[in-house]
PDB file of N, CA and C in Angstrom:
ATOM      1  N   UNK A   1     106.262 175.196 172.776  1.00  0.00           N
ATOM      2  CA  UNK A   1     106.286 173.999 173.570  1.00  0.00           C
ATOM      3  C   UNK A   1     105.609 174.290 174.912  1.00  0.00           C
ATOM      4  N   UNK A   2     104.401 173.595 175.533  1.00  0.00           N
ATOM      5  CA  UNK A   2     104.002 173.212 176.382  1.00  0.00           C
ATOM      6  C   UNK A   2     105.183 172.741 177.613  1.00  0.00           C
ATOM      7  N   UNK A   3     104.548 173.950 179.209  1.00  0.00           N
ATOM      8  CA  UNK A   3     105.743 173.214 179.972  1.00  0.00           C
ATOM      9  C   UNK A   3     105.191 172.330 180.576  1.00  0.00           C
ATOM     10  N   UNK A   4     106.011 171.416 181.309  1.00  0.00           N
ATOM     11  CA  UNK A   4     105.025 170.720 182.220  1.00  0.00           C
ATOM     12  C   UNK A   4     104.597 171.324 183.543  1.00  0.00           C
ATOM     13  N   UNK A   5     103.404 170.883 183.748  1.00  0.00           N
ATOM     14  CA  UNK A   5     102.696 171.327 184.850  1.00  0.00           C
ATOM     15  C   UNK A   5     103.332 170.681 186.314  1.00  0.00           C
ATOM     16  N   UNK A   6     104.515 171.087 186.794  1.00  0.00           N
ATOM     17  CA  UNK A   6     105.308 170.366 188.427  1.00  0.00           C
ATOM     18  C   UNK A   6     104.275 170.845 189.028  1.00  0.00           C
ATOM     19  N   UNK A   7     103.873 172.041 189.539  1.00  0.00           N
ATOM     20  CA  UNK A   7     102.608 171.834 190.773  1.00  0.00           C
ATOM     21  C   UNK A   7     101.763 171.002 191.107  1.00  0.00           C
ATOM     22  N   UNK A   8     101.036 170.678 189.498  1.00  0.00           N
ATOM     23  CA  UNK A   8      99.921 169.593 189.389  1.00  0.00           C
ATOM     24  C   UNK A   8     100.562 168.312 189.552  1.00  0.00           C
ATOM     25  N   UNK A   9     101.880 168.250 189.038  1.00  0.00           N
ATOM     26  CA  UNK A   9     101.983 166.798 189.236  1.00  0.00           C
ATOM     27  C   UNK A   9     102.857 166.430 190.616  1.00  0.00           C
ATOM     28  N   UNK A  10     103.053 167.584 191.322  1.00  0.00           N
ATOM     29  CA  UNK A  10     103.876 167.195 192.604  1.00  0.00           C
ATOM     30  C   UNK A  10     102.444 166.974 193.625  1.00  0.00           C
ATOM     31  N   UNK A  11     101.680 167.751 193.777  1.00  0.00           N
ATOM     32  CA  UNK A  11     100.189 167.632 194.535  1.00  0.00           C
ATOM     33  C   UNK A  11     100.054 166.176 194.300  1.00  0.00           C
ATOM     34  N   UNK A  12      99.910 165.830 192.843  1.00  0.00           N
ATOM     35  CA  UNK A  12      99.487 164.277 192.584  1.00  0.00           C
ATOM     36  C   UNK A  12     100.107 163.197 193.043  1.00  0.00           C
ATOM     37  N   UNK A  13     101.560 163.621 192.961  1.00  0.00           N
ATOM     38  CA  UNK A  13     102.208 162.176 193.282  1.00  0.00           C
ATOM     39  C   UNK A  13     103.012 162.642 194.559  1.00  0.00           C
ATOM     40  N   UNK A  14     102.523 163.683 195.440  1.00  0.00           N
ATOM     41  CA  UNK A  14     103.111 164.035 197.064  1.00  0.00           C
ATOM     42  C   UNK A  14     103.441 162.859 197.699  1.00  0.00           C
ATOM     43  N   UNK A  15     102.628 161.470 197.938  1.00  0.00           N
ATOM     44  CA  UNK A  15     102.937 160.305 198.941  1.00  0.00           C
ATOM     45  C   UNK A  15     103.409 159.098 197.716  1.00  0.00           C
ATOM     46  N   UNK A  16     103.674 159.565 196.787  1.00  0.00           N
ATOM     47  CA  UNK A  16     104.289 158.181 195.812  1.00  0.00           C
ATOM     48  C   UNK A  16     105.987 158.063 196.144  1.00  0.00           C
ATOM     49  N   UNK A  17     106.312 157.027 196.073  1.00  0.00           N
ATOM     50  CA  UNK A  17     107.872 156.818 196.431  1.00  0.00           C
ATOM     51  C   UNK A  17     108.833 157.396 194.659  1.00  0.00           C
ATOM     52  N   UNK A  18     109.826 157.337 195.349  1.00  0.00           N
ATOM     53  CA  UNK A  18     110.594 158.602 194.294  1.00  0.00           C
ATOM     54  C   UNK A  18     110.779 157.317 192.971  1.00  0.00           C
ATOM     55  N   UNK A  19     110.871 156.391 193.042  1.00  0.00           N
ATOM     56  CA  UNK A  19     110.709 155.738 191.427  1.00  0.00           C
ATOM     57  C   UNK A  19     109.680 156.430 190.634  1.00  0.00           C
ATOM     58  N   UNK A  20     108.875 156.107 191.560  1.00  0.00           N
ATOM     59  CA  UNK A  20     107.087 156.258 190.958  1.00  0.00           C
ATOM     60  C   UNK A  20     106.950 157.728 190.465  1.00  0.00           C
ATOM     61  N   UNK A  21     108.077 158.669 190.665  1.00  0.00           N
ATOM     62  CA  UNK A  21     107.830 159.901 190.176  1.00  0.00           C
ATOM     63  C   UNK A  21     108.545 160.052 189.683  1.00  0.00           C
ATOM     64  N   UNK A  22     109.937 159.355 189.320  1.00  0.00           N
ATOM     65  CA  UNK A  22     110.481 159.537 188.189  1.00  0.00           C
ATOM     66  C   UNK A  22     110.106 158.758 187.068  1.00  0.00           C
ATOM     67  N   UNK A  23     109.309 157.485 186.980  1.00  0.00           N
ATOM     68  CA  UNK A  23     108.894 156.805 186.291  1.00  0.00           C
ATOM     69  C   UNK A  23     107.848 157.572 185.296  1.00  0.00           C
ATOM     70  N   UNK A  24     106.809 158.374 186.591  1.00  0.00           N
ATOM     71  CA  UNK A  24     106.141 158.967 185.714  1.00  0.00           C
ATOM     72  C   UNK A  24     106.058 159.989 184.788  1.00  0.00           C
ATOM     73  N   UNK A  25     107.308 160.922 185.359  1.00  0.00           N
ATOM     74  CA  UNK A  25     107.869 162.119 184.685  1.00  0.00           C
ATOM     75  C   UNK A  25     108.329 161.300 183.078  1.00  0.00           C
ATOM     76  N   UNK A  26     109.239 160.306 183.163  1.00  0.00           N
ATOM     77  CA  UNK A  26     109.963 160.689 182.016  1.00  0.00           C
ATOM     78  C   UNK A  26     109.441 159.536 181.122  1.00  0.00           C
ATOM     79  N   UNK A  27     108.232 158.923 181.586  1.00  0.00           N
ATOM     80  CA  UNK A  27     107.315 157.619 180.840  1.00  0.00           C
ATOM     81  C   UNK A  27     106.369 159.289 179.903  1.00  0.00           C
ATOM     82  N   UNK A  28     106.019 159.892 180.590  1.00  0.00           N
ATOM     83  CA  UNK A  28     105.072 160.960 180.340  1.00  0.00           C
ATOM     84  C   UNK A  28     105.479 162.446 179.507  1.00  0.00           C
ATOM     85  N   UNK A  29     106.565 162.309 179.801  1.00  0.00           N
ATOM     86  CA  UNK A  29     107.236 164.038 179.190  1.00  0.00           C
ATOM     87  C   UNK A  29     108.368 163.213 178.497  1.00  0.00           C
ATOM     88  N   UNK A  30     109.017 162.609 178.304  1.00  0.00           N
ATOM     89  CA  UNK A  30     110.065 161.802 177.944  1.00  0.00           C
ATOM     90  C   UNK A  30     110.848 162.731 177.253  1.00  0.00           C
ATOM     91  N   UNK A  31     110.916 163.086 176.151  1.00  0.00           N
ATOM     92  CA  UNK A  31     111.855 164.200 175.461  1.00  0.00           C
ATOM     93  C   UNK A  31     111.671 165.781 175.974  1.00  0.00           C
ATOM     94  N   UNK A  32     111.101 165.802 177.128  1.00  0.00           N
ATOM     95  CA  UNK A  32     110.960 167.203 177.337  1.00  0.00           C
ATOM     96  C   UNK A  32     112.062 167.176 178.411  1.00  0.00           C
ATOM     97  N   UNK A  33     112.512 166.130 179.136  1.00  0.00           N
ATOM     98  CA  UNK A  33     113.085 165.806 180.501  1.00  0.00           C
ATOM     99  C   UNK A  33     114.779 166.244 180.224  1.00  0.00           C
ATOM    100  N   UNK A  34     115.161 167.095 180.964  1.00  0.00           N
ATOM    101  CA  UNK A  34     116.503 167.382 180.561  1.00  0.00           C
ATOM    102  C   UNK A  34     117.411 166.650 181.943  1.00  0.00           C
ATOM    103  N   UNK A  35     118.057 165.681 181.942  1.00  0.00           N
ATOM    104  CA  UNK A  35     118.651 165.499 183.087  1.00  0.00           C
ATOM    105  C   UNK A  35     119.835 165.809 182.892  1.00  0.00           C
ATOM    106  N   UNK A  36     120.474 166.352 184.273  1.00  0.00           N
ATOM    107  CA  UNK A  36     122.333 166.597 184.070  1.00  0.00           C
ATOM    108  C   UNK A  36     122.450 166.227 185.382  1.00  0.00           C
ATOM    109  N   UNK A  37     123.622 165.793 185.549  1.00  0.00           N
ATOM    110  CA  UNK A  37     124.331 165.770 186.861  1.00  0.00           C
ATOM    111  C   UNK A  37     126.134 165.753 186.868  1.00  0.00           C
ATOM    112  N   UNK A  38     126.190 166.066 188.172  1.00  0.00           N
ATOM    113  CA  UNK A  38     127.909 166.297 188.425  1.00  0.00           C
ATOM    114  C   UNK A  38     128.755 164.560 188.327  1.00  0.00           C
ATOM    115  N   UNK A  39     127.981 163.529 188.817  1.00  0.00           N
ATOM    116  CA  UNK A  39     128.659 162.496 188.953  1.00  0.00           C
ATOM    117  C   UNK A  39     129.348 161.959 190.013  1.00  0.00           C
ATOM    118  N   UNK A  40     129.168 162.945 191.043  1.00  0.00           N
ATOM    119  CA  UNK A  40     129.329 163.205 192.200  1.00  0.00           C
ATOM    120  C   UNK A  40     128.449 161.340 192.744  1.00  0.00           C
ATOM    121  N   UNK A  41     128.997 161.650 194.432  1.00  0.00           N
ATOM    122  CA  UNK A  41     128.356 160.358 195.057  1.00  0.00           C
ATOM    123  C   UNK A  41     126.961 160.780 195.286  1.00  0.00           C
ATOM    124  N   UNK A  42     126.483 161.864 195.749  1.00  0.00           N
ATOM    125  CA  UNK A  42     124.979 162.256 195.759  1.00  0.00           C
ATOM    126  C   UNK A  42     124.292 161.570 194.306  1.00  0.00           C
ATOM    127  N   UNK A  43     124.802 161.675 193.212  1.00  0.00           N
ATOM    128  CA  UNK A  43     123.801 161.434 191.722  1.00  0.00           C
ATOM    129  C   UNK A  43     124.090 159.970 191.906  1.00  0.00           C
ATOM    130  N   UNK A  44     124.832 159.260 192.278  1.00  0.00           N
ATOM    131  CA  UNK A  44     124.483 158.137 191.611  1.00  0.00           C
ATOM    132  C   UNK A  44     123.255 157.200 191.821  1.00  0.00           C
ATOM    133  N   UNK A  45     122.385 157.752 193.307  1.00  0.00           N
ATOM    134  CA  UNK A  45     121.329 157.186 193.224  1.00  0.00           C
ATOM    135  C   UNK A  45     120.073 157.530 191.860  1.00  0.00           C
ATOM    136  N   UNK A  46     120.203 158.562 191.737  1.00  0.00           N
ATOM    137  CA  UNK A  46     119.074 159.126 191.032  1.00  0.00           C
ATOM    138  C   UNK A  46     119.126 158.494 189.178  1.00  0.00           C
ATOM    139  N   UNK A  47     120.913 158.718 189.156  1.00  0.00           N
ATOM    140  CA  UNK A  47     121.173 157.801 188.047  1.00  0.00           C
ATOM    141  C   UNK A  47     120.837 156.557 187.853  1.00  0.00           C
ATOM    142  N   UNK A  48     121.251 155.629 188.864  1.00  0.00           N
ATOM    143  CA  UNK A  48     120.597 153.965 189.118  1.00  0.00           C
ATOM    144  C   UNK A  48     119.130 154.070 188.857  1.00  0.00           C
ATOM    145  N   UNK A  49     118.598 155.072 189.506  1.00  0.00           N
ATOM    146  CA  UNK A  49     116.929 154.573 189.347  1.00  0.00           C
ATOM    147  C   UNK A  49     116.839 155.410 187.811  1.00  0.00           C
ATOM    148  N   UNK A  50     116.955 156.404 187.075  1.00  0.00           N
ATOM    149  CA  UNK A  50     116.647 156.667 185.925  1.00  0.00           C
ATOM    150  C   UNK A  50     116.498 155.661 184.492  1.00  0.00           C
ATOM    151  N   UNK A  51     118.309 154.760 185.168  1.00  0.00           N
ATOM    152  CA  UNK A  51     118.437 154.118 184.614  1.00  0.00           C
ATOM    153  C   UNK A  51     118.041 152.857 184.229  1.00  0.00           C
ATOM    154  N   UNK A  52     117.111 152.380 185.339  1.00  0.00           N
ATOM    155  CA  UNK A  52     116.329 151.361 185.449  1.00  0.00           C
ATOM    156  C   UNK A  52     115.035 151.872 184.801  1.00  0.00           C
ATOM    157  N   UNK A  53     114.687 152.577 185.011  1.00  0.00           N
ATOM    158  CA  UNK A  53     113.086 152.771 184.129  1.00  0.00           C
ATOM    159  C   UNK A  53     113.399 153.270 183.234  1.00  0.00           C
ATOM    160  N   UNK A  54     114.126 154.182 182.301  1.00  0.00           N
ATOM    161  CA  UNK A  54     114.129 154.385 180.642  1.00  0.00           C
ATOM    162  C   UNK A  54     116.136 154.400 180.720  1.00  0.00           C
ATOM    163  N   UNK A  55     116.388 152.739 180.277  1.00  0.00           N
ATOM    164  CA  UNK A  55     117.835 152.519 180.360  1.00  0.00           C
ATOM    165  C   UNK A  55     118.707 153.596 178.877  1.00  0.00           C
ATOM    166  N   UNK A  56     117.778 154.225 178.217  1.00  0.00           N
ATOM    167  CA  UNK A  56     118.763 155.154 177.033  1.00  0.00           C
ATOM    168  C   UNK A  56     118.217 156.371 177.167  1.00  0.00           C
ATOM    169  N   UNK A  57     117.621 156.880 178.346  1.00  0.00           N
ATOM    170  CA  UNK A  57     117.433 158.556 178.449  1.00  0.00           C
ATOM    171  C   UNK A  57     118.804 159.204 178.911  1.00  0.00           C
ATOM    172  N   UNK A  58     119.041 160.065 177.850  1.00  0.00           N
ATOM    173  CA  UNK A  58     120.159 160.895 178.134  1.00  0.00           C
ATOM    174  C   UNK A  58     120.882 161.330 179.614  1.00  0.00           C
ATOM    175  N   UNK A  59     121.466 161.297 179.988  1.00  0.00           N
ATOM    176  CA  UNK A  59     121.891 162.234 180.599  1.00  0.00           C
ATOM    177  C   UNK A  59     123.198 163.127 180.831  1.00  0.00           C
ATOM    178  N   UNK A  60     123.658 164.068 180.866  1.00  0.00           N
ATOM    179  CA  UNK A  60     124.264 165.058 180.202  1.00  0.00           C
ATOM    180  C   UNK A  60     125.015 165.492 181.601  1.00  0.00           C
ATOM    181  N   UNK A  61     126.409 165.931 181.342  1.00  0.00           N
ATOM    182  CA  UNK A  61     127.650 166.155 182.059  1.00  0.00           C
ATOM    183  C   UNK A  61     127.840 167.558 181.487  1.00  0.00           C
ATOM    184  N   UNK A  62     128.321 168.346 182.594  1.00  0.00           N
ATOM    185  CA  UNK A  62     128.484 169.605 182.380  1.00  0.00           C
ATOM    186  C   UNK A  62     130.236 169.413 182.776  1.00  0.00           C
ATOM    187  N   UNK A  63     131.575 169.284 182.784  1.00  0.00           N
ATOM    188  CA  UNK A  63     133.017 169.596 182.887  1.00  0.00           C
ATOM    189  C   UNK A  63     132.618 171.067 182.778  1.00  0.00           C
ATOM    190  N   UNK A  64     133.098 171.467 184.541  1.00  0.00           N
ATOM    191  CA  UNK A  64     133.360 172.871 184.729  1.00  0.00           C
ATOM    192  C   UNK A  64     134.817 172.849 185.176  1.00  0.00           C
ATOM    193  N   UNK A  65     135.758 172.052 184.816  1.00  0.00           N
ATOM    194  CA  UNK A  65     137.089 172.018 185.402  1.00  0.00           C
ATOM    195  C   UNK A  65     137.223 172.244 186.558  1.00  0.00           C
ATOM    196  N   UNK A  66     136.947 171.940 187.305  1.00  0.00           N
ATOM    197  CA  UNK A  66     136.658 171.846 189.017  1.00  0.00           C
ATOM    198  C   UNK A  66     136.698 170.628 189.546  1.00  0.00           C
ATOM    199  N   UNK A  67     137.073 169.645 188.444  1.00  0.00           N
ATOM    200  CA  UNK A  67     136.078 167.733 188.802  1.00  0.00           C
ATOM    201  C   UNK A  67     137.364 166.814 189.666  1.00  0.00           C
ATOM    202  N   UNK A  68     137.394 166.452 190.595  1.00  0.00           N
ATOM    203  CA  UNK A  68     138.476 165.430 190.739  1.00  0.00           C
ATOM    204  C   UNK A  68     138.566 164.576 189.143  1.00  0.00           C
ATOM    205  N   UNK A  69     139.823 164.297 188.972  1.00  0.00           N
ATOM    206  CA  UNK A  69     139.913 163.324 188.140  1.00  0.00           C
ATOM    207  C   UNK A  69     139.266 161.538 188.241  1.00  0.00           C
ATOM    208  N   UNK A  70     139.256 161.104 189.222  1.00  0.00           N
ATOM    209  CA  UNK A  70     138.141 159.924 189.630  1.00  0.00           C
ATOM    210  C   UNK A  70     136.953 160.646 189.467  1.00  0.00           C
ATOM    211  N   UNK A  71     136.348 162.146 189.567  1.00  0.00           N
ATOM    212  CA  UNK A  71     134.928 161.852 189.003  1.00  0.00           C
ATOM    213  C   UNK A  71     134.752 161.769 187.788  1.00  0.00           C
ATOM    214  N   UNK A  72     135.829 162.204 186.842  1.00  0.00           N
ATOM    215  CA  UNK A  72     135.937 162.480 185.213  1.00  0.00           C
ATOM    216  C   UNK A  72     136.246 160.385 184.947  1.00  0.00           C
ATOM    217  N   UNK A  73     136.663 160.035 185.763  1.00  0.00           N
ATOM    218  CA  UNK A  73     137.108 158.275 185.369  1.00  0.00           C
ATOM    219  C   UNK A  73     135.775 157.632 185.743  1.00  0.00           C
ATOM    220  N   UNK A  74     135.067 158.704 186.841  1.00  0.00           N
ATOM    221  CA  UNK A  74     133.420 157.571 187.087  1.00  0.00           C
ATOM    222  C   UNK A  74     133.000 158.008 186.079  1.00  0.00           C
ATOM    223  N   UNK A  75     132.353 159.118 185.592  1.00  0.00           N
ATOM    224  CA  UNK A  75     131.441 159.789 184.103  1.00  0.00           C
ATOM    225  C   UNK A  75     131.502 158.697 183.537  1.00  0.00           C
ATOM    226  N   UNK A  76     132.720 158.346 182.916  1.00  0.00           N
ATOM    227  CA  UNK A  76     132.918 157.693 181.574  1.00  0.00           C
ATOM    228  C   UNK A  76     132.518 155.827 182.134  1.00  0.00           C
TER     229      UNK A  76
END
């Protein structure tokens, strides 16, 4: 498997606003794109916008037993 090229494509899209580079990442690599996050208040932006441009790309929860229980009630 081919990785993707981030240098080339961060040079390219340096002054594009952060949709426009997640749009293009996962319009472009789509099954190569592994997203995870904690669920935390930091992710939920990145989630909102993922979720708006490809609304059934995975994204994947790691439970390291560490989680407040309200973040295990946001996950779900």
């Amino acid at each position: 498997m081919k990785s993707i090229p981030t240098k080339r494509i961060n040079q390219t899209l340096s002054s594009a606003h952060n949709d426009v580079r997640i749009a293009h990442i996962l319009n472009k690599y789509r099954e190569k794109v592994l997203i995870t996050t904690s669920f935390g208040t930091t992710s939920a932006l990145l989630i909102h916008m993922i979720s708006r441009i490809r609304q059934n790309h995975p994204i994947y929860f790691i439970n390291t037993g560490y989680l407040f229980p309200e973040t295990l009630e946001y996950k779900d």
